[in-house]
Every structure is written in structure tokens, then in C-alpha cells.
Protein backbone atom coordinates (compact mmCIF):
# COMPACT_ATOMS: atom_id res chain seq x y z
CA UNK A 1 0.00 0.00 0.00
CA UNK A 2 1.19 3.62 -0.72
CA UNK A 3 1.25 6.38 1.23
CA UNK A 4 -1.53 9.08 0.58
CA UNK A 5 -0.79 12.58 -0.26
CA UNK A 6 -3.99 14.79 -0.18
CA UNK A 7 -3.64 18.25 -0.66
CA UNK A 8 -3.88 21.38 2.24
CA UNK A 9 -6.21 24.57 1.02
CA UNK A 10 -6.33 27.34 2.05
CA UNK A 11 -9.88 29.07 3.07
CA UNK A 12 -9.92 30.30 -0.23
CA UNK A 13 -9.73 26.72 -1.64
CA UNK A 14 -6.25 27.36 -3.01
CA UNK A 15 -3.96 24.95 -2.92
CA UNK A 16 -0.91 25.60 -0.58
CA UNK A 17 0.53 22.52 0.19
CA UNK A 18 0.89 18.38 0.24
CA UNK A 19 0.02 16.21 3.89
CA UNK A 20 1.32 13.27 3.53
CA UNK A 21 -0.50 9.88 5.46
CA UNK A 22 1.71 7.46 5.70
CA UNK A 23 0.52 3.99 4.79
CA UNK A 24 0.53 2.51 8.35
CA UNK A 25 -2.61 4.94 9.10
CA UNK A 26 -4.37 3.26 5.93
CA UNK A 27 -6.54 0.24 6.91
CA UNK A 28 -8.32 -1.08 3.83
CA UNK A 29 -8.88 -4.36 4.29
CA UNK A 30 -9.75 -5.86 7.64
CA UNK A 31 -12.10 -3.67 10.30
CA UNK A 32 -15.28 -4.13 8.91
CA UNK A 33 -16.77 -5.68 12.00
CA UNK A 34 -14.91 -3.75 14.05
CA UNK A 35 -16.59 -0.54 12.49
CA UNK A 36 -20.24 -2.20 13.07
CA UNK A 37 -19.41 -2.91 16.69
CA UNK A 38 -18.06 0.68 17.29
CA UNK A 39 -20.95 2.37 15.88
CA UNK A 40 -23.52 -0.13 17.86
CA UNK A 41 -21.63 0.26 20.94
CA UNK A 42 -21.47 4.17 20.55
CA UNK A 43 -25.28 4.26 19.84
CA UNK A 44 -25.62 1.84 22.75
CA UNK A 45 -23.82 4.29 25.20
CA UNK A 46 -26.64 7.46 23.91
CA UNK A 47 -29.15 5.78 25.27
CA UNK A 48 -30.45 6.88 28.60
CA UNK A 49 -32.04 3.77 30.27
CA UNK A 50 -34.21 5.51 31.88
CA UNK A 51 -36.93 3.82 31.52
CA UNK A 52 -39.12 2.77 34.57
CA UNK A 53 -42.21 1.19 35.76
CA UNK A 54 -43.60 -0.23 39.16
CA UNK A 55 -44.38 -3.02 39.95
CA UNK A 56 -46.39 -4.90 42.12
CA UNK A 57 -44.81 -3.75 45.08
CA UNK A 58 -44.13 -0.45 44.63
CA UNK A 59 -47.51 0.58 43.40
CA UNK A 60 -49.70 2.47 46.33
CA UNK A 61 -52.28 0.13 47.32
CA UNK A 62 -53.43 -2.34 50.39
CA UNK A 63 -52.41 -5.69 51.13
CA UNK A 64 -55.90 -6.71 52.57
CA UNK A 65 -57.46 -9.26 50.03
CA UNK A 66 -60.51 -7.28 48.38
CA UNK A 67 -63.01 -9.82 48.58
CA UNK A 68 -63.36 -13.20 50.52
CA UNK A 69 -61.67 -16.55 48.29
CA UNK A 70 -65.06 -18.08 47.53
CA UNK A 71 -68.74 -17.68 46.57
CA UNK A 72 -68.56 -14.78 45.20
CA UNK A 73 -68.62 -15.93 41.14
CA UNK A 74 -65.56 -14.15 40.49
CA UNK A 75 -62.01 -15.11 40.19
CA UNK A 76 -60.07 -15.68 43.29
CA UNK A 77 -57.89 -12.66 43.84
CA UNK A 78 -55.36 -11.60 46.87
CA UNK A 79 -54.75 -8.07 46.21
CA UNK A 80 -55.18 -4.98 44.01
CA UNK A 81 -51.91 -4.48 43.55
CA UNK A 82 -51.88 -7.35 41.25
CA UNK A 83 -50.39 -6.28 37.62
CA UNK A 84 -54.04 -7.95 35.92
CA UNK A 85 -56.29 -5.06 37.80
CA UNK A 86 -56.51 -1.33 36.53
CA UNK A 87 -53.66 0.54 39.22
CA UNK A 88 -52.25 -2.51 39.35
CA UNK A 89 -48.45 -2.97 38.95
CA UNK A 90 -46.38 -3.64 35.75
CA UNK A 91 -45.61 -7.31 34.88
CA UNK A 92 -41.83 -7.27 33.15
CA UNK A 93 -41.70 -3.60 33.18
CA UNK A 94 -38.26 -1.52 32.16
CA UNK A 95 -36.41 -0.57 34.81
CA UNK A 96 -33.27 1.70 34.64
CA UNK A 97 -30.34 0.11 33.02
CA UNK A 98 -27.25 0.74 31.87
CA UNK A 99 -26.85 -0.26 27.66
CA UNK A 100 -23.43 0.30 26.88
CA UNK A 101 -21.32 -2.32 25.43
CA UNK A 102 -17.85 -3.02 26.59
CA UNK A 103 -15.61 -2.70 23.79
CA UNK A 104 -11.70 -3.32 24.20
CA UNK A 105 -9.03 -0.35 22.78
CA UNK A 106 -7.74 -2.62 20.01
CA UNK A 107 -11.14 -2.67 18.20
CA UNK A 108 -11.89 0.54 18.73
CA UNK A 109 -8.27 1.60 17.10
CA UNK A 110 -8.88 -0.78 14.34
CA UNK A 111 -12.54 0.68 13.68
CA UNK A 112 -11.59 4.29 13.89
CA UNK A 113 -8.56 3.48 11.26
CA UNK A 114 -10.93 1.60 8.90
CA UNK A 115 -13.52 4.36 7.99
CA UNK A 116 -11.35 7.26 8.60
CA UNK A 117 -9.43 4.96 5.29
CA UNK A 118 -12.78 4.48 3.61
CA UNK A 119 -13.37 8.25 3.97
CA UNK A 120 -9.89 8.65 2.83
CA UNK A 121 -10.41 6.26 -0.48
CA UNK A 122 -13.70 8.25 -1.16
CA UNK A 123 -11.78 11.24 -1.19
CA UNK A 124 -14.01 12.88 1.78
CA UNK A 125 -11.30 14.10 3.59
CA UNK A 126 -10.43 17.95 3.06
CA UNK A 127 -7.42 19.68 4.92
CA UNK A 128 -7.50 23.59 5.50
CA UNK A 129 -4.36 24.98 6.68
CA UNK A 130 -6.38 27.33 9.23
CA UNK A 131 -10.24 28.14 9.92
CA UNK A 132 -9.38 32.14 11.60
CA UNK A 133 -12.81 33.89 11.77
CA UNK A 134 -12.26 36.87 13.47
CA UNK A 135 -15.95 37.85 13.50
CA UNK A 136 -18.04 34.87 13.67
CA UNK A 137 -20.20 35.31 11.11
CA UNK A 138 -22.24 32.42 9.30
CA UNK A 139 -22.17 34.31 6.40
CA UNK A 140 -17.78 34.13 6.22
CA UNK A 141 -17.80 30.94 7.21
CA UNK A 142 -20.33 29.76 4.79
CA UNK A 143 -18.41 31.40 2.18
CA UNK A 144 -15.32 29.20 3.31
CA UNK A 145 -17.28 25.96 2.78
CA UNK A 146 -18.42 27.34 -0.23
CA UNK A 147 -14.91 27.99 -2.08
CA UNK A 148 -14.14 24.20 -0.68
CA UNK A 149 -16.73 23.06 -2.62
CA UNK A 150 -18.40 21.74 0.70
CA UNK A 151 -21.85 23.78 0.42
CA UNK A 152 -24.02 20.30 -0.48
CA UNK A 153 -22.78 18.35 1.98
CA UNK A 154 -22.91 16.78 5.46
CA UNK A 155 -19.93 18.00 7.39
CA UNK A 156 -18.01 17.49 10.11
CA UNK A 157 -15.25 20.11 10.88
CA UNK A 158 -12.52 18.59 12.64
CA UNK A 159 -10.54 21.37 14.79
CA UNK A 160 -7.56 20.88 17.26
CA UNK A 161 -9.20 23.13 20.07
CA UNK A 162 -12.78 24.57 20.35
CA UNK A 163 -12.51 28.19 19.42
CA UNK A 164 -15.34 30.80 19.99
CA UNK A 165 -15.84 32.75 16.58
CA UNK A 166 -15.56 29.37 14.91
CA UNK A 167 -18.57 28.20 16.80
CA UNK A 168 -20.62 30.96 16.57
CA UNK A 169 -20.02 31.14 12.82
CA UNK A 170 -21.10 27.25 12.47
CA UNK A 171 -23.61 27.14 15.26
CA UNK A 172 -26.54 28.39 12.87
CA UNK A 173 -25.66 25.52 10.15
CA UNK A 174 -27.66 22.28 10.40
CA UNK A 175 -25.68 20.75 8.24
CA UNK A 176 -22.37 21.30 10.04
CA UNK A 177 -20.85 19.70 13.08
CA UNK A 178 -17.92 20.96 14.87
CA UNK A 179 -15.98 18.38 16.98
CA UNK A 180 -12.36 18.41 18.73
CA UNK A 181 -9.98 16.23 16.67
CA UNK A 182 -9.69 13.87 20.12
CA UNK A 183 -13.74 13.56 20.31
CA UNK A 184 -13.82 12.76 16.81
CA UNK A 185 -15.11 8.76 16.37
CA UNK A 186 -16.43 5.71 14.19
CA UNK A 187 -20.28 7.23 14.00
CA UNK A 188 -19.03 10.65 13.28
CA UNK A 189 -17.08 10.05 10.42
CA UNK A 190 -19.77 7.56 8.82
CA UNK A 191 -22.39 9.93 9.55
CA UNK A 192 -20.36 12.37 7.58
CA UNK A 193 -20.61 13.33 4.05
CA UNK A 194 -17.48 14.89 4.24
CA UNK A 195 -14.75 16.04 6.90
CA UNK A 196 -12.79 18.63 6.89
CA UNK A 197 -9.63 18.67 8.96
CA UNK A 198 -7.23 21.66 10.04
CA UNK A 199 -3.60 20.87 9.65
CA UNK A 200 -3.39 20.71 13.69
CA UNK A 201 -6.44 18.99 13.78
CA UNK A 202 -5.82 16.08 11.27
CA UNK A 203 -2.02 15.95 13.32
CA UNK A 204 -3.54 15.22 15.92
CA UNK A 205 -6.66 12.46 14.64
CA UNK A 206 -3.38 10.71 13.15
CA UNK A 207 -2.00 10.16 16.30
CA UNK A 208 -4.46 8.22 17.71
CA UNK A 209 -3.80 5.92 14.85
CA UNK A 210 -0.29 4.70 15.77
């Protein structure tokens, strides 16, 4: 396998420059489970598990039996409580759990190196060599992504530190998602049309590669 050499804009969309992945960050051929589990397991950890009922015993209620065993030409019955009455408790109910799935640092690696390679091969990856908005407007920023020739699509911007102006200027953008370079996973780059990296920022998503 060969290196990859993708080129570095500039917010203009000029060219200014060559990066350079070396071919041990490529992972093209094995990880395909490994991306399936990381994106269940990071869906897995979203959900609340909040979820609760009561049951029998922790619905408010007597525990005198409402109405002697026999004679009576109904069916036997030894409280209210019971989850077949109307304020009765819940039979098999939720209760608060916890859903995540334990998933070990190798696969996670391994995952994270396959589609950030598949995004690579698809040539979804774009590197700026800065994003400096010294306003925070939407309208400069959406001018950037327009001279990238980003306007159409899903994106995630990839950035080495959270900066103020930046987020103000993409806040107001439903179709862009701004994300630290270290927070950056599995589900975010397959939920991604495209990604666009800062030099720092890509630096830094390679390193947690090696």
C-alpha cells in the first residue's frame, strides 16, 4: 500500500501545500466488523435507560385481600396491587439500566482506522491549513465551505481546540458539526458526508492511529 498525499487549502480553496498519510494509518482491508461494533456500541452508550415502571410492590395500594376466596362468582384474587387489575403494577416492566457495550481499545483503534481509510479512499477528507474567523459570522464561514466546494454536503469540521468565533459562525448551520480532533469517532465520520480537517487537527486524529 502507498502512502496518501492529499492536498492542504487554504480558506480560499487554493492549494498551498501536500500532507502526507503514511501507509501505516491506511486500513483497507480488515475492520469491517470492528466498524459495526463501534458504531452499535457508541449508539448503545446514547441511550439513557431511563426507563421505569412499578411493579407490584411499589404501586400504592393495600395488602388486605378485596373480597373473601369463595362464593362470590368471580375469580379468586389476593390483592389490588396485582399487575391484571386497573392501578395494578407492571408485569416485566423496564427498569433503569445501563446499555453500553464493553468494547476493548484494540477494536476501537482498528474501527476508527478503517472508515477514517474508507473516507480517505472516497476522497471525503479535506485539509485547510487554518479556519481564523475573526468575527463569527455564518455568512464568512459559509463562504469558506463554499470555495471548498463543501456547500451540499454533510460535514463534520474537525478542529484541534474549540474556538469561539468558529462556533458561533457554524452554530446556525444544520448541516455542520464541529468536533475536537480527540472527540472525533467511528459514527461521526460515517455519519459524515465529508470532513474537513485543520492541519493541527488532522495531526492530531493521526495520532491516535499509531
Amino acid at each position: 500500500m502507498m502512502s496518501k498525499v492529499i492536498d492542504i487549502l487554504n480558506m480560499k480553496g487554493e492549494k498551498v501545500g501536500d500532507y502526507t498519510i503514511d501507509d501505516s494509518f491506511i486500513e483497507l482491508e480488515k475492520g469491517a466488523q470492528a466498524v459495526h461494533d463501534a458504531v452499535v456500541g457508541f449508539l448503545a452508550e446514547t441511550r439513557a435507560g431511563t426507563a421505569s415502571t412499578k411493579t407490584r410492590a411499589e404501586v400504592s395500594g393495600t395488602g388486605k385481600k378485596p373480597f373473601k376466596q369463595k362464593g362470590g362468582g368471580r375469580a379468586r384474587a389476593g390483592s389490588t396491587r396485582n399487575p391484571v387489575w386497573r392501578h395494578g403494577g407492571v408485569a416485566f416492566g423496564p427498569k433503569p439500566r445501563d446499555f453500553s457495550i464493553k468494547l476493548n481499545a484494540k477494536v476501537r483503534k482498528l474501527a476508527l482506522k478503517r472508515s477514517f481509510s474508507d473516507s480517505l479512499n472516497e476522497n471525503a477528507i479535506v485539509v485547510v491549513d487554518s479556519l481564523n474567523l475573526p468575527d463569527g459570522k455564518t455568512k464568512n464561514f459559509a463562504a469558506v465551505i463554499k470555495a471548498l466546494k463543501l456547500e451540499n454536503a454533510k460535514l463534520l469540521v474537525a478542529v484541534p481546540d474549540y474556538e469561539e468565533n468558529l462556533l458561533r459562525a457554524s452554530g446556525n448551520m444544520c448541516s455542520v458539526f464541529t468536533l475536537k480532533a480527540d472527540s472525533v469517532n467511528t459514527y461521526h465520520i460515517l455519519d459524515s458526508d465529508k470532513i474537513l480537517f485543520t492541519k493541527d487537527a488532522l495531526d492530531a486524529f493521526i495520532k491516535r492511529l499509531a
